[in-house]
C-alpha atoms as a PDB file:
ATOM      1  CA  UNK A   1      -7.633 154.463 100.102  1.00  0.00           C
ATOM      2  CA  UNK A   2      -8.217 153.497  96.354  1.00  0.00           C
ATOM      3  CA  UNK A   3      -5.681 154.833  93.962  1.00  0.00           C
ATOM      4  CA  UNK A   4      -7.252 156.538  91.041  1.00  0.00           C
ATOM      5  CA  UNK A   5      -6.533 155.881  87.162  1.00  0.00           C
ATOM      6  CA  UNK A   6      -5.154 159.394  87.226  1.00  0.00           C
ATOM      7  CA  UNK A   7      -3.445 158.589  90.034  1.00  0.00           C
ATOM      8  CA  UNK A   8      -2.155 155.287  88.391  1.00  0.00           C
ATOM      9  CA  UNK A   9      -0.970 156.801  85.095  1.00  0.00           C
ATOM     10  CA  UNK A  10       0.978 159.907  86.924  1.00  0.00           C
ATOM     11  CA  UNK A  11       2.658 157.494  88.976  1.00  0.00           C
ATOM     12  CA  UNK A  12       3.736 155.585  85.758  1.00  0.00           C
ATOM     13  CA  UNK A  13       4.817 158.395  84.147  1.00  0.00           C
ATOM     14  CA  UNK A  14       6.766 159.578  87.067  1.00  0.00           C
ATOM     15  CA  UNK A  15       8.654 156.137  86.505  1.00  0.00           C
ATOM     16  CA  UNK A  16       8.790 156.168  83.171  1.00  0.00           C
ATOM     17  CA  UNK A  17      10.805 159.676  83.536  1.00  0.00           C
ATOM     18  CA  UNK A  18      13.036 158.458  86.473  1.00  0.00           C
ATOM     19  CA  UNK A  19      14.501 155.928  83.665  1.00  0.00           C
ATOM     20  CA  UNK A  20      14.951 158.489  81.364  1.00  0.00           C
ATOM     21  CA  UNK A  21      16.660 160.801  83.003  1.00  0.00           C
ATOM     22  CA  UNK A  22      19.021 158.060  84.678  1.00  0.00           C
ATOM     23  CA  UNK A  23      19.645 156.565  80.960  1.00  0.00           C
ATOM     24  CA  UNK A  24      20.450 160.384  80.046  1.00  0.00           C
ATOM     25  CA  UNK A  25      23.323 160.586  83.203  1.00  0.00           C
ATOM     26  CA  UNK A  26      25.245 157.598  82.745  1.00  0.00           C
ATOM     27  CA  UNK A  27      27.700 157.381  80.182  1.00  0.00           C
ATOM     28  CA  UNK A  28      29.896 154.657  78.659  1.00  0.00           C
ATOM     29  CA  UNK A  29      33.171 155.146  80.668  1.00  0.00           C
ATOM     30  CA  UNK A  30      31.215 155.564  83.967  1.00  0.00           C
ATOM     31  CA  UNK A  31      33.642 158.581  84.349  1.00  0.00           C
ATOM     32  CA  UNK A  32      32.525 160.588  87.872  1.00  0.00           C
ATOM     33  CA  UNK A  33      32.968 164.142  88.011  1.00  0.00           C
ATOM     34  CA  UNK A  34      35.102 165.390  90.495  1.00  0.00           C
ATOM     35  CA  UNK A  35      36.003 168.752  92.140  1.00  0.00           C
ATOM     36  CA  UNK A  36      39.944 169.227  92.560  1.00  0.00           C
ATOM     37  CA  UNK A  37      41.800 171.694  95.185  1.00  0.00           C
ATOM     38  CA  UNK A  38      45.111 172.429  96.723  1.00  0.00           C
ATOM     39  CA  UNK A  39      46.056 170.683 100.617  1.00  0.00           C
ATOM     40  CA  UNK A  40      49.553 171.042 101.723  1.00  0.00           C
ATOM     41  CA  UNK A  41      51.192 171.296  98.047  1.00  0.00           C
ATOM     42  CA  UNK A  42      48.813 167.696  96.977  1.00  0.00           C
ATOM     43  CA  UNK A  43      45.929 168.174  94.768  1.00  0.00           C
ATOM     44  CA  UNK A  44      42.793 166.591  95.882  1.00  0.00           C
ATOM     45  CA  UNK A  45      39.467 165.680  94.409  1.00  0.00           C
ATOM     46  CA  UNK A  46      35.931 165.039  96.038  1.00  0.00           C
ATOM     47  CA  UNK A  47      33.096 163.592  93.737  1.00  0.00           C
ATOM     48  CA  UNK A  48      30.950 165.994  92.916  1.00  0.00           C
ATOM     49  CA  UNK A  49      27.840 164.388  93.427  1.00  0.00           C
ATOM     50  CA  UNK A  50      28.386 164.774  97.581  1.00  0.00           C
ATOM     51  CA  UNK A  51      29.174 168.548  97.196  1.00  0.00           C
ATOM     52  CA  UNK A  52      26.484 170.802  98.052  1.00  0.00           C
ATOM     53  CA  UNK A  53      28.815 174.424  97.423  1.00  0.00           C
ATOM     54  CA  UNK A  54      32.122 175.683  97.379  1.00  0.00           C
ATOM     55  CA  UNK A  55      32.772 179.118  99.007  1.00  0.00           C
ATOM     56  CA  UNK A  56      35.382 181.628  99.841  1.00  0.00           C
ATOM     57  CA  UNK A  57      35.758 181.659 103.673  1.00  0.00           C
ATOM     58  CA  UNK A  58      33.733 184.937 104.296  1.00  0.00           C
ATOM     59  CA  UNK A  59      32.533 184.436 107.944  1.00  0.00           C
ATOM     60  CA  UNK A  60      34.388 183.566 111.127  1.00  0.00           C
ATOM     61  CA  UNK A  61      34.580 179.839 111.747  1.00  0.00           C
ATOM     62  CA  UNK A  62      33.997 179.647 115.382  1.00  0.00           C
ATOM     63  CA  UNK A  63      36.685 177.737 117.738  1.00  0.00           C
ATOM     64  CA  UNK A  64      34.966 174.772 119.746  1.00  0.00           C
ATOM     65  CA  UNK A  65      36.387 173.883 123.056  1.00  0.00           C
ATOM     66  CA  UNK A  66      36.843 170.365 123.789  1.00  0.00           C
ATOM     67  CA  UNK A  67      36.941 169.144 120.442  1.00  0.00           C
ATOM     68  CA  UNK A  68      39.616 167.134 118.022  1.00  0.00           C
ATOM     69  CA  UNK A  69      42.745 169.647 116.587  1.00  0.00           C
ATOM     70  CA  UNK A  70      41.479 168.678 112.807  1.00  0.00           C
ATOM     71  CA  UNK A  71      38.080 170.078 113.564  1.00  0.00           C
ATOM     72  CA  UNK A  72      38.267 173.690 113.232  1.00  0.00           C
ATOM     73  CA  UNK A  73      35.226 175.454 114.807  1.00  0.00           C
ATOM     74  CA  UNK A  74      31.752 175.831 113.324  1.00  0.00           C
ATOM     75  CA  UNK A  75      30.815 178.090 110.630  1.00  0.00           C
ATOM     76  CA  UNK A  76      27.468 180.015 109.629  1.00  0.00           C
ATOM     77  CA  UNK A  77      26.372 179.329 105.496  1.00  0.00           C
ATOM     78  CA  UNK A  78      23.721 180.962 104.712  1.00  0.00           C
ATOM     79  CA  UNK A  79      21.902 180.435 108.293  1.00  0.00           C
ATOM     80  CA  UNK A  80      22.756 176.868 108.284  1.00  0.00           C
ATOM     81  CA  UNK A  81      25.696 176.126 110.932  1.00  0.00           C
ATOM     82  CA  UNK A  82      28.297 173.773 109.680  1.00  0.00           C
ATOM     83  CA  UNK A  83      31.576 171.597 111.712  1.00  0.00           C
ATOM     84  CA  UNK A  84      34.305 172.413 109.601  1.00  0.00           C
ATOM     85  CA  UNK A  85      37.039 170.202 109.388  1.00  0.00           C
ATOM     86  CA  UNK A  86      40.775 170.358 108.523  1.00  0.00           C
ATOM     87  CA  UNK A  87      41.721 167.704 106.287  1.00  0.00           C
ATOM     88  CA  UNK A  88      45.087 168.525 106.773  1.00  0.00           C
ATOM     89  CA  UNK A  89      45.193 167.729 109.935  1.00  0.00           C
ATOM     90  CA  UNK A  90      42.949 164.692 109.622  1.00  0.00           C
ATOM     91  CA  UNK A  91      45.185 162.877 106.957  1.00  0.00           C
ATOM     92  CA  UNK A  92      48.205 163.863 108.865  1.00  0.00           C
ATOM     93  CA  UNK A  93      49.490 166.086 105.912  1.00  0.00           C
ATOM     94  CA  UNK A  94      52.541 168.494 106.645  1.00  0.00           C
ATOM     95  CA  UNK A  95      51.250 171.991 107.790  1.00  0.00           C
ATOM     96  CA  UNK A  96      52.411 174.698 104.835  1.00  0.00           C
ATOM     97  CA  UNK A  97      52.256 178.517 104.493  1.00  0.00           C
ATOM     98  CA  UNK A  98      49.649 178.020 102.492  1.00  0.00           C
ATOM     99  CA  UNK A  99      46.511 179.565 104.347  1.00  0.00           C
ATOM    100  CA  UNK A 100      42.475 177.911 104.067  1.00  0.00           C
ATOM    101  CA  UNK A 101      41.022 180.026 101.773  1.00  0.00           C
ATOM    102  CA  UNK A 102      37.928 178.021 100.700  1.00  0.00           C
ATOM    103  CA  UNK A 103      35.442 175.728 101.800  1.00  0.00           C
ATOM    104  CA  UNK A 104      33.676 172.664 100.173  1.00  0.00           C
ATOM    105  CA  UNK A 105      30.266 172.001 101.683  1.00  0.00           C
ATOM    106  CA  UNK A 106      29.719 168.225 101.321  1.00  0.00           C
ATOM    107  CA  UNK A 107      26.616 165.642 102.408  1.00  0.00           C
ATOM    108  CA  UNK A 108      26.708 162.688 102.905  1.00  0.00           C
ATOM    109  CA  UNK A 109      23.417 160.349 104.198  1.00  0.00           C
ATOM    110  CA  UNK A 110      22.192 163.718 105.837  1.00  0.00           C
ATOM    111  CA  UNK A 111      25.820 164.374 107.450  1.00  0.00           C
ATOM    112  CA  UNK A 112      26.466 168.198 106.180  1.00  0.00           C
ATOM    113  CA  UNK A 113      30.170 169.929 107.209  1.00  0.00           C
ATOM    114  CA  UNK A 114      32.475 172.343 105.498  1.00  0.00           C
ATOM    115  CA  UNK A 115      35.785 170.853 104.293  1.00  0.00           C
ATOM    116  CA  UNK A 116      38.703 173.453 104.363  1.00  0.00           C
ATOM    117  CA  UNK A 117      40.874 173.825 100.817  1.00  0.00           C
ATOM    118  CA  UNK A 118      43.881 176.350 100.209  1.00  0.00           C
ATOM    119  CA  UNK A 119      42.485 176.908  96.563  1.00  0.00           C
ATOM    120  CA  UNK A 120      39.782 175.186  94.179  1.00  0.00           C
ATOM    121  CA  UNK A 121      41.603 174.265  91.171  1.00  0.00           C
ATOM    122  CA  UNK A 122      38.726 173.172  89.024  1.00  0.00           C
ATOM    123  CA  UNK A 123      36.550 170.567  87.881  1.00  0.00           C
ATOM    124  CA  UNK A 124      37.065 167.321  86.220  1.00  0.00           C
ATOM    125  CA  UNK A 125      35.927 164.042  85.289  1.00  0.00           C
ATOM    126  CA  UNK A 126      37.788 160.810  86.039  1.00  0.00           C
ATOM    127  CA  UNK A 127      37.383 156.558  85.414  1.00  0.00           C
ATOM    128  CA  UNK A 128      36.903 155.439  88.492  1.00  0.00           C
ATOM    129  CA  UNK A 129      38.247 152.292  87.149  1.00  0.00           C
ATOM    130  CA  UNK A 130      41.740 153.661  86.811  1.00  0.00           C
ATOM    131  CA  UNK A 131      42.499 154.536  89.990  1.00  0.00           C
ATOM    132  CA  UNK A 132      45.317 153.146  91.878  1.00  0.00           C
ATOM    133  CA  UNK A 133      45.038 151.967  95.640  1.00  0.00           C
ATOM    134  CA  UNK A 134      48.678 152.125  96.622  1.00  0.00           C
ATOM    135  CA  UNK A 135      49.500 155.258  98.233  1.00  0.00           C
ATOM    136  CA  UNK A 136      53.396 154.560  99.842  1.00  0.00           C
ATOM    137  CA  UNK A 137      53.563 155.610 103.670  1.00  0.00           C
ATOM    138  CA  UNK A 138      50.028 156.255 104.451  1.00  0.00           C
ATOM    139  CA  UNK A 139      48.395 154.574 107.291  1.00  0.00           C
ATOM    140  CA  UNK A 140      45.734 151.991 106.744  1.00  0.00           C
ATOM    141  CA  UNK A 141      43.252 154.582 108.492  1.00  0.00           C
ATOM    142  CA  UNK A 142      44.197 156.777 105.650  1.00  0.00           C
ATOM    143  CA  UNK A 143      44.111 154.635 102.921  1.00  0.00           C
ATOM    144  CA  UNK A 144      40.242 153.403 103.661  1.00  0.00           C
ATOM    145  CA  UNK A 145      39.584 157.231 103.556  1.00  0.00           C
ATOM    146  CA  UNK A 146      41.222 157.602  99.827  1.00  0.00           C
ATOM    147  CA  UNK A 147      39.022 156.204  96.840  1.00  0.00           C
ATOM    148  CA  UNK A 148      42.252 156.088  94.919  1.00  0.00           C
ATOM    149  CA  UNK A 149      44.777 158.099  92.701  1.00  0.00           C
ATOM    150  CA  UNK A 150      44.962 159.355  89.268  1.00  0.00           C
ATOM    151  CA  UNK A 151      48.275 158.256  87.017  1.00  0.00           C
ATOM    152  CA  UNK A 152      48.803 162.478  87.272  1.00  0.00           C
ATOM    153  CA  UNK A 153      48.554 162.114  91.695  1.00  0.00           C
ATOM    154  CA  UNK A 154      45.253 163.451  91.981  1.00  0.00           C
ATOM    155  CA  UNK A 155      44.218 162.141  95.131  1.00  0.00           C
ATOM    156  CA  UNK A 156      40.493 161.109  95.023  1.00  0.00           C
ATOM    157  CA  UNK A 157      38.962 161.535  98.783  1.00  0.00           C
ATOM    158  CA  UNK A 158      35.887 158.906  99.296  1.00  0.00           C
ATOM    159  CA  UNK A 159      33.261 160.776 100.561  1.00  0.00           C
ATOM    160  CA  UNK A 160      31.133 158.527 102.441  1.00  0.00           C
ATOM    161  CA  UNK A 161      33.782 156.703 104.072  1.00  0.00           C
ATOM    162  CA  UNK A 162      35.008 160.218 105.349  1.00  0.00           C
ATOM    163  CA  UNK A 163      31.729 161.183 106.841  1.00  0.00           C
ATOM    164  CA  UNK A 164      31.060 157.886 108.451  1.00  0.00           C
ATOM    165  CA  UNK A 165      34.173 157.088 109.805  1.00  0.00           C
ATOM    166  CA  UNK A 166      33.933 157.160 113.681  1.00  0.00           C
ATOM    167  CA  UNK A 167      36.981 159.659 114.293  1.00  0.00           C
ATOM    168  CA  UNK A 168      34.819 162.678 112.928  1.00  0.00           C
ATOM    169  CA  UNK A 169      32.400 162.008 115.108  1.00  0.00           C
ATOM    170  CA  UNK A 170      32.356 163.958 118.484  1.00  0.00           C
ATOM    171  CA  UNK A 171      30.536 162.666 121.119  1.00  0.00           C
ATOM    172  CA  UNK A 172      31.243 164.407 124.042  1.00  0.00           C
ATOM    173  CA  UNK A 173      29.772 166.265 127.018  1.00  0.00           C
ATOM    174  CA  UNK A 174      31.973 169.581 128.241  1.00  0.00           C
END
């Protein structure tokens, strides 16, 4: 099928836009915004470009049998059903008082769940660059999980290796 010179110069244009608007995004500190919240008396952050929504928990997450403890249940958002997972429990944090209030909808190469949070405490934007690797007593497992932290012990959560890491994967028959 023969492309058409309309054809031809929409395509170009399309292109020509793409740049633009990817010229327009990236700035000259390569700073990432971030979304921080409250875990277990630690403030965390998630880049915001993997969040989808953040919501107060107003339906009942739903208890799955068989399943890891850091994995919570399933919840219903807005007719899409989500795995909701404790990161609490996943990093091995120490259980508070504090109760989940909040969830952070993330996605991740078409991987969608609902992260729990005991209070959103904002956005922000950060330089990747100056983030620290060395986080004392934390398990290798836990470190690949942790993009870095801030000089102020924000605790930047990486995303993608969360989502793909083979632990929050259930594969299981009941």
């Amino acid at each position: 099928m023969a492309i058409t010179k309309e054809k031809e110069l929409l395509i170009e244009r399309a292109k020509l836009l793409q740049i633009e608007i990817k010229k327009e995004n990236t700035n000259s500190l390569n700073l990432i915004n971030v979304v921080r919240f409250k875990l277990s008396e630690e403030e965390f952050a998630i880049e915001s470009d993997y969040i989808n929504q953040v919501a107060t928990i107003n339906n009942v997450i739903t208890p799955l049998p068989g399943v890891p403890d850091f994995i919570k249940g399933i919840i219903n958002v807005r007719g899409k059903i989500l795995s909701v997972i404790d990161l609490r429990s996943f990093l091995d944090l120490p259980i508070t008082k504090d109760k989940h209030n909040q969830l952070i909808l993330v996605e991740y190469n078409e991987i969608e769940l609902a992260i729990l949070a005991d209070k959103i405490t904002g956005n922000d934007q950060i330089n990747p660059d100056t983030l620290k690797n060395n986080l004392p007593g934390t398990s290798a497992h836990i470190k690949k999980l942790i993009q870095g932290v801030t000089n102020d012990r924000l605790i930047v959560i990486d995303i993608k290796q969360l989502l793909q890491d083979k632990n929050i994967i259930v594969n299981e028959n009941i």
